[in-house]
C-alpha atoms as a PDB file:
ATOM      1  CA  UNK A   1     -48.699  47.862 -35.686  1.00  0.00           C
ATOM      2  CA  UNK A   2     -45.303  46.343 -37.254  1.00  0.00           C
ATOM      3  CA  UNK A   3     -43.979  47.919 -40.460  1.00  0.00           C
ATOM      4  CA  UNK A   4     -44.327  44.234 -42.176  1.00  0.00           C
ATOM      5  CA  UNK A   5     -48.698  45.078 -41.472  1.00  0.00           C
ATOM      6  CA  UNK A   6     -48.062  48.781 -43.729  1.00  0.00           C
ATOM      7  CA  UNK A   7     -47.297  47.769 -47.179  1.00  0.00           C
ATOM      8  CA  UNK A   8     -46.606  51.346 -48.138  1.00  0.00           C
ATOM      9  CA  UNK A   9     -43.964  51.346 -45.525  1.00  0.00           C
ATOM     10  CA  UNK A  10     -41.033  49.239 -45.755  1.00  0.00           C
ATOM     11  CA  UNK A  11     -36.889  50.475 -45.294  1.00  0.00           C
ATOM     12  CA  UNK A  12     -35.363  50.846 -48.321  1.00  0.00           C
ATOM     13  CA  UNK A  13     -38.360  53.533 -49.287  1.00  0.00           C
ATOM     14  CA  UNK A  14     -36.148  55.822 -46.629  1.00  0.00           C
ATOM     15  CA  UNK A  15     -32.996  55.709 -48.402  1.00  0.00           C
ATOM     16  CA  UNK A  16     -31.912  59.519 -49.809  1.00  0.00           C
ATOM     17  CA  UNK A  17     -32.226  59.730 -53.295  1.00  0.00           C
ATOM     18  CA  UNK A  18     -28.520  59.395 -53.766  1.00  0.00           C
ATOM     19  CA  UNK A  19     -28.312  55.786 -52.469  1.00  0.00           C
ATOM     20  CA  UNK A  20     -31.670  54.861 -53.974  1.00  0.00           C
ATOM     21  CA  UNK A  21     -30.414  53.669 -57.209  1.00  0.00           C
ATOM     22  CA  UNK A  22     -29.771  48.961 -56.076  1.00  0.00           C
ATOM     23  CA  UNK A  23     -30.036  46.927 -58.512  1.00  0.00           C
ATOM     24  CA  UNK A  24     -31.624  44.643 -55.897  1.00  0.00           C
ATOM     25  CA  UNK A  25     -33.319  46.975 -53.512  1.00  0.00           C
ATOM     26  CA  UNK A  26     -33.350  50.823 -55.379  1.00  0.00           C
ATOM     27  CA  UNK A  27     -36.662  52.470 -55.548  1.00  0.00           C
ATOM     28  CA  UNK A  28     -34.879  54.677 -57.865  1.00  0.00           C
ATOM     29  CA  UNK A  29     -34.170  51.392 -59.848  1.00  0.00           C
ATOM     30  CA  UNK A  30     -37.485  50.811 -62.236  1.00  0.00           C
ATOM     31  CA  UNK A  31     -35.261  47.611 -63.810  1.00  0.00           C
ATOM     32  CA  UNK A  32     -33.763  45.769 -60.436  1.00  0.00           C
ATOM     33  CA  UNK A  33     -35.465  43.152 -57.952  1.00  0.00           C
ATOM     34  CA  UNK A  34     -37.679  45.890 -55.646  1.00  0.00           C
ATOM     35  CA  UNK A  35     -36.779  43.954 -53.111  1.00  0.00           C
ATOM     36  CA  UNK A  36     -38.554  45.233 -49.641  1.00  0.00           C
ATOM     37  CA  UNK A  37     -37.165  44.627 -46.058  1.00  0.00           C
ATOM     38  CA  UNK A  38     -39.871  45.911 -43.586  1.00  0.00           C
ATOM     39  CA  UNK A  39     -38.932  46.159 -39.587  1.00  0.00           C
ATOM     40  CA  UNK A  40     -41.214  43.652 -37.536  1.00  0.00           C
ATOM     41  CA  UNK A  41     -40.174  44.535 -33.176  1.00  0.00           C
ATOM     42  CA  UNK A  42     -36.602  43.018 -33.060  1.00  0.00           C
ATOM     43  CA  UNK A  43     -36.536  41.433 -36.802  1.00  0.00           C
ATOM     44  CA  UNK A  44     -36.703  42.380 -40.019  1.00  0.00           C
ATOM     45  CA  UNK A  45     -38.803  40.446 -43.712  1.00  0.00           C
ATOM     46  CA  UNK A  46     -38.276  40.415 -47.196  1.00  0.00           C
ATOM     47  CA  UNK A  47     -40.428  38.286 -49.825  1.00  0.00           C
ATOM     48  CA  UNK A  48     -39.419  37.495 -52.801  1.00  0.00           C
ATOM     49  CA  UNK A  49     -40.300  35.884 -55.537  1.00  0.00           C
ATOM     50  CA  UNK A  50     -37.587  34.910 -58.151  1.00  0.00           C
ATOM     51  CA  UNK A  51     -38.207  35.283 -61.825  1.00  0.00           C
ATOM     52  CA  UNK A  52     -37.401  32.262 -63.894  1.00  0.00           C
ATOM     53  CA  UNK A  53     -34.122  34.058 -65.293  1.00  0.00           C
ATOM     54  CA  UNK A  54     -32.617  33.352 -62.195  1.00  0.00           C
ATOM     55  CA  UNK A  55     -32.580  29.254 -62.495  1.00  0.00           C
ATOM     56  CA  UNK A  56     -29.279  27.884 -61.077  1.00  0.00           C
ATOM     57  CA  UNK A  57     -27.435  24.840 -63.165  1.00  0.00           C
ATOM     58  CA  UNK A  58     -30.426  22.770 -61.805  1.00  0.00           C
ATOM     59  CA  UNK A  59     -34.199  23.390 -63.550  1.00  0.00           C
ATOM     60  CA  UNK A  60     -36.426  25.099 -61.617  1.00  0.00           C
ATOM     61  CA  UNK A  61     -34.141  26.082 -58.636  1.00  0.00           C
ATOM     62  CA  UNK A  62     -32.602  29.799 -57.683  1.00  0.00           C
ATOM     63  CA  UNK A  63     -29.054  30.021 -58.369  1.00  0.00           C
ATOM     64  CA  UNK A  64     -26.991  31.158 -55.396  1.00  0.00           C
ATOM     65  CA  UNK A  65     -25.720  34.578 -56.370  1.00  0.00           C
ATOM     66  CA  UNK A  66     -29.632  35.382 -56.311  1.00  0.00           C
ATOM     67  CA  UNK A  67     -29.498  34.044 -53.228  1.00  0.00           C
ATOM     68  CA  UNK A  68     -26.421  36.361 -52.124  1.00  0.00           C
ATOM     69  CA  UNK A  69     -27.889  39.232 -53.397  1.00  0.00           C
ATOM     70  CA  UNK A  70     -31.301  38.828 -51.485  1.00  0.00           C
ATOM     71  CA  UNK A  71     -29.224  38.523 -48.267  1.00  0.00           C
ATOM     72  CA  UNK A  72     -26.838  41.559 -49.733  1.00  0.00           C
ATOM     73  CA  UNK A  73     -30.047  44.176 -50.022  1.00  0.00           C
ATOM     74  CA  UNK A  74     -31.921  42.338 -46.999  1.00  0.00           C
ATOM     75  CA  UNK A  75     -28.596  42.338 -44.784  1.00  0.00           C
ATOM     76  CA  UNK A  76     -27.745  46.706 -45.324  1.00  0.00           C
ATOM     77  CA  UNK A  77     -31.414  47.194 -44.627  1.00  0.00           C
ATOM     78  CA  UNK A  78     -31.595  45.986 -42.049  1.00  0.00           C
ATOM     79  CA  UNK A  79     -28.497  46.959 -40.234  1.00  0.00           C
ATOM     80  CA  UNK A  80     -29.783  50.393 -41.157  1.00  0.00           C
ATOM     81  CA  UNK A  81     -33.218  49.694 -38.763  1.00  0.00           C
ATOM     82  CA  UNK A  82     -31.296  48.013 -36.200  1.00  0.00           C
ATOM     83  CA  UNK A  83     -28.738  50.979 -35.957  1.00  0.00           C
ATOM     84  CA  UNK A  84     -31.327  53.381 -35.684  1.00  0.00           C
ATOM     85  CA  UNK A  85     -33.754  51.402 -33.355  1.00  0.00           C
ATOM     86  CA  UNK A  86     -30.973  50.523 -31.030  1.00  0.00           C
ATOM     87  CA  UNK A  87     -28.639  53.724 -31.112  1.00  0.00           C
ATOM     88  CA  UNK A  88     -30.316  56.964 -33.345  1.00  0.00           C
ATOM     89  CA  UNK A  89     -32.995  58.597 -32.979  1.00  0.00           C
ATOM     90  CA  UNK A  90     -35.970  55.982 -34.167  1.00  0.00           C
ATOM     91  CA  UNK A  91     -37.669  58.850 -35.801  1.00  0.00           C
ATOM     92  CA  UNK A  92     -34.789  60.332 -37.418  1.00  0.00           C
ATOM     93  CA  UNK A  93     -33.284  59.478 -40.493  1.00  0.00           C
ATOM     94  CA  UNK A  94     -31.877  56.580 -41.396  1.00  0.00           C
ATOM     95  CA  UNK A  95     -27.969  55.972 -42.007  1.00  0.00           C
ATOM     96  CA  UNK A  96     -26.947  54.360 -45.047  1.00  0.00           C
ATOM     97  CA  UNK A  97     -24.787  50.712 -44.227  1.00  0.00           C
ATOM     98  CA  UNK A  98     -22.363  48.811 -46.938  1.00  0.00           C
ATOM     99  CA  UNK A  99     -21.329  45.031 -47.310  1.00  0.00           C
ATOM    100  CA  UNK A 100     -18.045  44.603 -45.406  1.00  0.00           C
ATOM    101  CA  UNK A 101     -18.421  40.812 -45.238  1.00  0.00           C
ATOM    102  CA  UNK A 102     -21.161  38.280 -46.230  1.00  0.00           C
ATOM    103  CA  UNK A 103     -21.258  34.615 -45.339  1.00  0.00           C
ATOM    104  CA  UNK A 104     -23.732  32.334 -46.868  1.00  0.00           C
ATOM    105  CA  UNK A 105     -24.034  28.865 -45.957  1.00  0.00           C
ATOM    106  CA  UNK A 106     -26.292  26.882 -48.659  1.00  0.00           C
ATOM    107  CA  UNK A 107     -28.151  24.138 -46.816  1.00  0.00           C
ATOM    108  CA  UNK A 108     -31.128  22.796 -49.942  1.00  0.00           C
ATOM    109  CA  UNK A 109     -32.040  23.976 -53.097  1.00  0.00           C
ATOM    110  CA  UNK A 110     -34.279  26.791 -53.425  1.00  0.00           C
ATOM    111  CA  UNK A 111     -37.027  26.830 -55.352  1.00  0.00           C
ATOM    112  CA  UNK A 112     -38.149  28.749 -58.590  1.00  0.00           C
ATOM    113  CA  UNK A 113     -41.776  30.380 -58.828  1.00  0.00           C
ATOM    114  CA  UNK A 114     -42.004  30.166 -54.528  1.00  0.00           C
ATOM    115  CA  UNK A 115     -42.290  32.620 -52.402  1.00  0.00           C
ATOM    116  CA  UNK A 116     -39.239  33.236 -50.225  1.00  0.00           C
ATOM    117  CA  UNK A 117     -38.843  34.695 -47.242  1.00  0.00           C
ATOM    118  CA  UNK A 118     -35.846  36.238 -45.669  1.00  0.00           C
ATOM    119  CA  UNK A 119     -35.542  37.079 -42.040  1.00  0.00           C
ATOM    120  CA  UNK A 120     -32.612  39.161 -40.538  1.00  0.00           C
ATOM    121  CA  UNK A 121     -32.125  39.050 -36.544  1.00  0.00           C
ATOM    122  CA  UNK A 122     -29.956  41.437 -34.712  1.00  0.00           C
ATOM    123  CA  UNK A 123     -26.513  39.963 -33.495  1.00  0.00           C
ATOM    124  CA  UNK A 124     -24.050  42.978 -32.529  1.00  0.00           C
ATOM    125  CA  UNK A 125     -23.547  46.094 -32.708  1.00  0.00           C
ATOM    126  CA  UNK A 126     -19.940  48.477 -32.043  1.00  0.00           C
ATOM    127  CA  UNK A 127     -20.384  52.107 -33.096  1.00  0.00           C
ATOM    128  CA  UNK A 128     -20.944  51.782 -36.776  1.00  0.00           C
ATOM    129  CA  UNK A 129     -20.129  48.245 -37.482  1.00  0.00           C
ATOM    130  CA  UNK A 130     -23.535  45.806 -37.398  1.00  0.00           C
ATOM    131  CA  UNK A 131     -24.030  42.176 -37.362  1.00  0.00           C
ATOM    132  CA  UNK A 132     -27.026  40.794 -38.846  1.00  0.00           C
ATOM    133  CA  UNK A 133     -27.741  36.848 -39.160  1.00  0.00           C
ATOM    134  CA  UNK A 134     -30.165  35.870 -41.890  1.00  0.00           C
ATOM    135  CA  UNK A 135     -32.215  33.084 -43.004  1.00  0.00           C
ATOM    136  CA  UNK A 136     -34.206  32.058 -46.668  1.00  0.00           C
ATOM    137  CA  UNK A 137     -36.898  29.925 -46.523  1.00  0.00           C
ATOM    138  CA  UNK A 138     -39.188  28.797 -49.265  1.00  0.00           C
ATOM    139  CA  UNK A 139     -42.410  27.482 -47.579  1.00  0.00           C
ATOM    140  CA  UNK A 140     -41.663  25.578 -44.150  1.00  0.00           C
ATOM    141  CA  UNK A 141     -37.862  24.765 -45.984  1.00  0.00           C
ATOM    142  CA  UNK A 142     -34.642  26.498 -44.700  1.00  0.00           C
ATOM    143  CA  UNK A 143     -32.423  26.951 -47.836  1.00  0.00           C
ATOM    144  CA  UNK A 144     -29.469  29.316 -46.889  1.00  0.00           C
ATOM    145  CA  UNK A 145     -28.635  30.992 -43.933  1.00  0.00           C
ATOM    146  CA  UNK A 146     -26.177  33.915 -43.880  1.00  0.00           C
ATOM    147  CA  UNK A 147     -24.501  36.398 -41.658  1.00  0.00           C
ATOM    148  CA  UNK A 148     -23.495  39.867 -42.469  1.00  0.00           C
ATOM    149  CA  UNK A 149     -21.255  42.724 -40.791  1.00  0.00           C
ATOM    150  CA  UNK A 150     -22.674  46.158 -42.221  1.00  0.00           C
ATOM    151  CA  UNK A 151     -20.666  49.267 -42.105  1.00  0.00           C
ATOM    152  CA  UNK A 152     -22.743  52.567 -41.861  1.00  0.00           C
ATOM    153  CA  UNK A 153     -21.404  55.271 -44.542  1.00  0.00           C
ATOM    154  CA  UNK A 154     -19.961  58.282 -42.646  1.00  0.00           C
ATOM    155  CA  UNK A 155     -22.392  61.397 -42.799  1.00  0.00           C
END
């Protein structure tokens, strides 16, 4: 069984206390997104589903630094997995990662009051650098695609 089939068990849940606190992603955060990333074999999920305070300068569509923050929260989560499925200890904890660069390419808009979906796939890894490549769909419609280098925080 994948994480993405245990509800209660999802990625960000793992971060310490002291890194809990994302506006986007924080379980510590009772005000931000709750976004949840949860590790599926070799690829990682989010859903989402924006609130209408995030329309863009067209009605009824996401505005693109919602769209940069899913990928933001999505992106360090998932490095974190990846890290730890491909080099840690899968059972240990899990290392902390930060944005060091974040490309987004917007390809159509994306729609209000839809699910989205965000997928991460592993691209690279070099000690504690990690390269994640993202999509966001709404239904059966790619939206944005991104790509992400993660830094882990030193210990």
């Amino acid at each position: 069984m994948s994480d993405i089939d245990r509800p209660d068990v999802w990625i960000q849940k793992e971060y310490s206390p002291e890194n809990s606190h994302c506006y986007g992603c924080g379980v510590a955060n009772p005000h931000g997104n709750g976004l949840r990333t949860y590790l599926n074999g070799t690829e990682t999920v989010s859903r989402f589903t924006p609130d209408p305070m995030y329309s863009g300068g067209v009605p009824g569509n996401v505005y693109g630094g919602m769209i940069a923050s899913l990928f933001d929260c999505h992106g360090t989560a998932s490095a974190a997995a990846f890290h730890r499925q491909q080099l840690d200890d899968p059972s240990g904890p899990l290392g902390r990662f930060v944005t060091a660069s974040l490309h987004v390419n917007f390809l159509a808009p994306t729609p209000q009051a839809q699910v989205l979906t965000v997928s991460g796939k592993l691209k690279a890894i070099d000690g504690r650098k990690v390269w994640v490549e993202m999509t966001l769909t709404a239904g059966e419609t790619l939206c944005a695609t991104a790509e992400m280098l993660a830094i882990a925080l030193r210990k």
